[in-house]
Protein backbone atom coordinates (compact mmCIF):
# COMPACT_ATOMS: atom_id res chain seq x y z
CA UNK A 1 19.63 10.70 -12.98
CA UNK A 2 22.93 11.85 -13.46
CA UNK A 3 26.10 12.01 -10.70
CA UNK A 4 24.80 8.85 -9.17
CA UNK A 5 28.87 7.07 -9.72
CA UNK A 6 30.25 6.58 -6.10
CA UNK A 7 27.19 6.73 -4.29
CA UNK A 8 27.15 2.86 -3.08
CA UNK A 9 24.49 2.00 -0.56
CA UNK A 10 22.78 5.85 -0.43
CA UNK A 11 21.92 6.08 -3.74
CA UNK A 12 19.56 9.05 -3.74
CA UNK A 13 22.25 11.30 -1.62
CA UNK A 14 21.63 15.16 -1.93
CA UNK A 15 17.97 14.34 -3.50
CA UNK A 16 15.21 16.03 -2.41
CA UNK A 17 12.16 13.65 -2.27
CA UNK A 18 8.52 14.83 -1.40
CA UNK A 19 6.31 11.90 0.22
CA UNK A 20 2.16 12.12 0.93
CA UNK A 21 0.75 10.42 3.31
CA UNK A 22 4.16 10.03 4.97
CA UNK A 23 2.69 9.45 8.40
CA UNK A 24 2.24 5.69 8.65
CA UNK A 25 1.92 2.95 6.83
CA UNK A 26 3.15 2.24 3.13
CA UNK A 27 4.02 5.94 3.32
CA UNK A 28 6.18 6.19 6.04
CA UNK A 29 7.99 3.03 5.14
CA UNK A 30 8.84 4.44 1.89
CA UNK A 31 10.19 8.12 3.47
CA UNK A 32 12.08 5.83 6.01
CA UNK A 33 13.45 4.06 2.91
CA UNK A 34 14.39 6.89 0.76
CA UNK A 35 15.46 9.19 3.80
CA UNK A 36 18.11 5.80 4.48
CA UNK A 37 19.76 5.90 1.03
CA UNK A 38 20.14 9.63 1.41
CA UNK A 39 17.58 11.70 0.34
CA UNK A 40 15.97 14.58 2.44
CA UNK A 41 12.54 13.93 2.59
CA UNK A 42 9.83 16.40 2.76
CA UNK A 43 7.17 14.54 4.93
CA UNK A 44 3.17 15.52 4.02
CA UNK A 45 -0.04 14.59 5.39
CA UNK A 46 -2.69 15.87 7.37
CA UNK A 47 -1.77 14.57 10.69
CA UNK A 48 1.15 16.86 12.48
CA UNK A 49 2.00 15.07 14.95
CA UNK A 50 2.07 11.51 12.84
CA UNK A 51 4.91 13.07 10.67
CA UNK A 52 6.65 14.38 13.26
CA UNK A 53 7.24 11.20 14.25
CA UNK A 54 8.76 10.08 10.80
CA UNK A 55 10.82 12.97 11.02
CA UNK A 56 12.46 12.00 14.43
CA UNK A 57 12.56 8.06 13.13
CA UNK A 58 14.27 9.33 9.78
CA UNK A 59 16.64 11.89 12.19
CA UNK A 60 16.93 9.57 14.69
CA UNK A 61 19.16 7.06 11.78
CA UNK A 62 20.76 9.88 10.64
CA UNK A 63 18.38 11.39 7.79
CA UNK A 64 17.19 14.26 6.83
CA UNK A 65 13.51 15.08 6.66
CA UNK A 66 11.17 18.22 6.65
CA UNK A 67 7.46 17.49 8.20
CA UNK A 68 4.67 19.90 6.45
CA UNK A 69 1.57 19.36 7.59
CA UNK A 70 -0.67 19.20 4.05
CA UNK A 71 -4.24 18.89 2.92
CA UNK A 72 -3.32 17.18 -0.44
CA UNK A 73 -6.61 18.09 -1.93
CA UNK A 74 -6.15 21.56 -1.39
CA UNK A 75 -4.55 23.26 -4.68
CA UNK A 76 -3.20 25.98 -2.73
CA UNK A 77 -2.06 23.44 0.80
CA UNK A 78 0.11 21.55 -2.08
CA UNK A 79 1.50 24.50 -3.48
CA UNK A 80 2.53 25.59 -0.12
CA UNK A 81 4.19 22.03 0.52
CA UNK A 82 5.91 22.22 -3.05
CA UNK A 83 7.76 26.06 -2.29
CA UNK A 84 8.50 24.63 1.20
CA UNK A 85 10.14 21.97 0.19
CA UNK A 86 12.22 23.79 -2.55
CA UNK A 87 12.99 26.82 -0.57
CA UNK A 88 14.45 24.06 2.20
CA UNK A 89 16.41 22.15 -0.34
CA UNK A 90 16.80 23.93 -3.23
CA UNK A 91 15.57 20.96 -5.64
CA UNK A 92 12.70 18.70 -5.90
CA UNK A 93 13.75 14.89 -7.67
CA UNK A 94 11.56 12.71 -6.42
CA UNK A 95 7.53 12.69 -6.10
CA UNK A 96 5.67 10.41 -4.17
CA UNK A 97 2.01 10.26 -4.01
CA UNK A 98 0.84 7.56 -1.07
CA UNK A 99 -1.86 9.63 0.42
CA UNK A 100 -4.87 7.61 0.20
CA UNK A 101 -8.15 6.83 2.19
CA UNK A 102 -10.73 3.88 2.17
CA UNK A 103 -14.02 3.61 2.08
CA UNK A 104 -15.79 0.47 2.33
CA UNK A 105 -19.46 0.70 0.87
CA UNK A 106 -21.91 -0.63 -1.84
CA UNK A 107 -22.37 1.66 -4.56
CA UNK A 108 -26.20 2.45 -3.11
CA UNK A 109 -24.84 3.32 -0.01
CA UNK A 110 -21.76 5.58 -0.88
CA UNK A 111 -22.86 9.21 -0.68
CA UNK A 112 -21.55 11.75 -2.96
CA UNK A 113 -19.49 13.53 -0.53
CA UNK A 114 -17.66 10.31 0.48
CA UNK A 115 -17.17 9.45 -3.58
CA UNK A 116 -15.84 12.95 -3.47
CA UNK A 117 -13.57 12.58 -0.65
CA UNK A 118 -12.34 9.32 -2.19
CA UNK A 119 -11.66 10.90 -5.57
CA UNK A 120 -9.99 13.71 -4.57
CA UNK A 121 -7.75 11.93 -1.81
CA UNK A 122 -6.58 9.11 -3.84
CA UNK A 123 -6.83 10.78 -7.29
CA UNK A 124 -7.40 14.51 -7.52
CA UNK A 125 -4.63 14.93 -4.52
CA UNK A 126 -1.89 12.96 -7.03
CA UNK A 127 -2.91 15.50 -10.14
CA UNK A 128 -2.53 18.21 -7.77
CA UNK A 129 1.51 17.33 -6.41
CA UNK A 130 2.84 16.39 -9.60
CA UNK A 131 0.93 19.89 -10.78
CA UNK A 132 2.90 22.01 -8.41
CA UNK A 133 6.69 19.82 -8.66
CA UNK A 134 6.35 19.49 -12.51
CA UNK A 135 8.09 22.33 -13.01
CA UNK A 136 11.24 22.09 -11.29
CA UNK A 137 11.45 18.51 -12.59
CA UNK A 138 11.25 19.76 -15.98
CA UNK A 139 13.97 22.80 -15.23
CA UNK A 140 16.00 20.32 -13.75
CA UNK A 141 15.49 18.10 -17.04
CA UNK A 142 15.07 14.74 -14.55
CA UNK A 143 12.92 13.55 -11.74
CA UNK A 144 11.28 10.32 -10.35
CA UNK A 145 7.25 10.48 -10.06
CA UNK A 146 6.00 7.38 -8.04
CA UNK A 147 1.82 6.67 -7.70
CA UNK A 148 0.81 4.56 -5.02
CA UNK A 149 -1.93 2.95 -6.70
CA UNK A 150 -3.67 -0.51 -4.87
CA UNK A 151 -4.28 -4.10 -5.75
CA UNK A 152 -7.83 -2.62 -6.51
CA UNK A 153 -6.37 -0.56 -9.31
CA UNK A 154 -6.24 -3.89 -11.49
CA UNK A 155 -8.84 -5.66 -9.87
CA UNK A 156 -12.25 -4.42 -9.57
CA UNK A 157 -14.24 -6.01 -6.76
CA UNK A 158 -17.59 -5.27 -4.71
CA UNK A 159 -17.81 -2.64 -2.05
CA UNK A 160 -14.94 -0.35 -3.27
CA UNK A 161 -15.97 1.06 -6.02
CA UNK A 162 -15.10 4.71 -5.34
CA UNK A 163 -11.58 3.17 -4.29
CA UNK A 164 -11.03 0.76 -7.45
CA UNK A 165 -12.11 3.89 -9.38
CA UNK A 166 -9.69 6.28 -8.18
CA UNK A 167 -7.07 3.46 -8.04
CA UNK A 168 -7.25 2.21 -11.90
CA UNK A 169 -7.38 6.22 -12.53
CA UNK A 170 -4.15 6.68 -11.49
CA UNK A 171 -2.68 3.71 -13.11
CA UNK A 172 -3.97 6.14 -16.41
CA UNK A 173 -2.72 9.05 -15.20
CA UNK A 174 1.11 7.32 -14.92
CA UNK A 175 0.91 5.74 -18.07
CA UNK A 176 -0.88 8.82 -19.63
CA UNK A 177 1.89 10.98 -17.86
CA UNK A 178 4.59 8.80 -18.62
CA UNK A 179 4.16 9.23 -22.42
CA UNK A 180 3.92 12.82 -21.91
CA UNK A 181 7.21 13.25 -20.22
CA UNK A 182 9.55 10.37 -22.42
CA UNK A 183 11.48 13.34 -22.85
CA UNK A 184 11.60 15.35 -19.90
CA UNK A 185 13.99 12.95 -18.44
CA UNK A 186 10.99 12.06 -16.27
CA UNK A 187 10.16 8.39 -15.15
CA UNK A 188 6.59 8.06 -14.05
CA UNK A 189 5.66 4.84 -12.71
CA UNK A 190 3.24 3.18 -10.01
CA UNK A 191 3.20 -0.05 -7.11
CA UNK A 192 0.11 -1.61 -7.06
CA UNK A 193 0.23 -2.98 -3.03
CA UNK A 194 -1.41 -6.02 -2.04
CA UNK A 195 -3.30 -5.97 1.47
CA UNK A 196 -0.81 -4.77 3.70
CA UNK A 197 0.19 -5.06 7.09
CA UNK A 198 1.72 -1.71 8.36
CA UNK A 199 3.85 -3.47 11.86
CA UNK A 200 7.40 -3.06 11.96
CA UNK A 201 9.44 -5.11 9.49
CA UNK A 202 11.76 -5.96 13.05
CA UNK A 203 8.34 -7.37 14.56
CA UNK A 204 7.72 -9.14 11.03
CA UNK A 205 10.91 -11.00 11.09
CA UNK A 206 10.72 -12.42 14.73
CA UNK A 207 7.72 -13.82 13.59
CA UNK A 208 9.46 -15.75 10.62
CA UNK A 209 6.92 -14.83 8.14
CA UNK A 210 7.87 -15.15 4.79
CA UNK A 211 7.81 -11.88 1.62
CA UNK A 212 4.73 -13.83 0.61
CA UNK A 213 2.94 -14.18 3.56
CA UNK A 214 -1.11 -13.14 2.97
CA UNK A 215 -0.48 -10.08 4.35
CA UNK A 216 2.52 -7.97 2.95
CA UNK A 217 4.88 -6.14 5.47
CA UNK A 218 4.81 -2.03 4.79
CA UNK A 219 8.72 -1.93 4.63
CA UNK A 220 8.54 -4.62 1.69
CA UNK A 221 6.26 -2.35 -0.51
CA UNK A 222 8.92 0.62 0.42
CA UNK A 223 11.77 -1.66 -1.24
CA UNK A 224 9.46 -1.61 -4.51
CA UNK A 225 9.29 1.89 -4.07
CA UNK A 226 12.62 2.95 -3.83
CA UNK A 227 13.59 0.63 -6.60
CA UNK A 228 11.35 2.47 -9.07
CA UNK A 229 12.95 6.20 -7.76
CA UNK A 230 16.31 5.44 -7.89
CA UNK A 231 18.98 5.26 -10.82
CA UNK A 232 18.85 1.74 -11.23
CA UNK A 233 14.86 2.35 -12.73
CA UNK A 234 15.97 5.42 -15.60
CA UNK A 235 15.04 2.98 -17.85
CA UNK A 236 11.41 2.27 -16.44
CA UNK A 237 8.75 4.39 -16.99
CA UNK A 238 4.73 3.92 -17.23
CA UNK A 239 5.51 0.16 -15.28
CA UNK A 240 2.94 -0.88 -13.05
CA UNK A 241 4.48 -3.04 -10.50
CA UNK A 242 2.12 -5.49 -8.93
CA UNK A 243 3.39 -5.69 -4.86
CA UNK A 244 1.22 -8.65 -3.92
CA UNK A 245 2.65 -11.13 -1.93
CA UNK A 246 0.90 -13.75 -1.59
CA UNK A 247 -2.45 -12.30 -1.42
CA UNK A 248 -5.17 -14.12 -3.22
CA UNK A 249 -7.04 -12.28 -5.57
CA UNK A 250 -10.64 -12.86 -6.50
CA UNK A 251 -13.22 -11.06 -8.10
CA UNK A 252 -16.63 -10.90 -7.32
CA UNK A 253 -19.70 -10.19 -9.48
């Protein structure tokens, strides 16, 4: 991105970044982190009241943040969230899609409405944000798109298939989309998150764990994050950044 000179420690001042799933977890860790090096960030998931609560963490340090309460696999919800956001801010830089659900079932067990809800949360939801946002990246001729993919979307393993199946598909769709905007002054890139544990990184470091502890720490995965969304990444695009800690991985079958 350009006019980044003199920014310092808030590198993404006067951005506008969208985040999904922004209510907890890896989600609101990364709008916490993005909102803290200056960005205004528009705060989506189903939950009200759980992004509210971003928004008065994020306003509470001094940020900026809009909370708009989305169904991200509703075409017309996301389109809604999109305006919002650029009617607010006048500009849309950064995309983040985090929203994401788990199911944990054998293949003979998972009914096709849960494969659905799967898909279309973890995968179909992603399609449907950049969908909406792509064009005032492209007007803008730069922007940041950021997938939230899993440790499962490199790894398959038993009981998650409809979640390792959405997961590797949007590793495709950033490298896929990646290619297709080289020269749109896009980046498109995705962190693939070990298991992770979603506690405050303040309780984490009482507790003297260490970065590669089994079980990562939510704020850790949000450095990754805003790493790959901020100038210091123009360079990267279609990476797949591995967030594992020190998570063992194994693969069954």
């Amino acid at each position: 991105m350009t006019g980044t000179e003199g920014r310092g420690m808030r590198p993404l001042e006067g951005e506008t970044a969208i985040v999904t799933g922004a209510g907890r977890g890896i989600g609101r860790a990364i709008a916490l982190a993005l909102a803290g090096a200056g960005a205004t960030v528009a705060l989506a998931a189903r939950s009200a009241d759980e992004i509210e609560r971003t928004k008065t963490e994020i306003e509470i340090g001094g940020g900026k943040a809009l909370a708009i309460a989305t169904d991200v696999t509703s075409r017309a919800a996301v389109q809604g969230l999109v305006a919002r956001t650029h009617e607010a801010t006048g500009r849309i830089d950064i995309v983040v899609n985090n929203a994401g659900i788990f199911t944990w079932k054998t293949l003979a067990s998972l009914e096709e409405a849960e494969w659905d809800r799967v898909l279309d949360t973890n995968l179909k939801a992603s399609y449907l944000v950049v969908h909406a946002a792509l064009p005032f990246l492209v007007a803008a001729g730069r922007g940041r798109i950021l997938n939230v993919s899993s440790i499962h979307g490199t790894v398959g393993d038993a009981n998650v298939v409809a979640h390792c199946a959405a997961k590797f598909g949007l590793i495709g769709l950033t490298k896929a989309l990646a290619s297709e905007l080289r020269g749109a002054g896009i980046t498109v890139n995705a962190i693939c998150p070990g298991s992770t544990d979603n506690k405050s990184r303040e309780m984490s470091r009482r507790a003297h764990t260490s970065p590669l502890q089994e079980k990562l720490d939510a704020h850790d995965v949000a450095e990754a994050a805003l790493f790959l969304v901020s100038p210091a990444a123009a360079t990267i695009s279609g990476a797949v950044l591995d967030v594992w800690g020190g998570t063992t991985v194994s693969i069954t079958g």
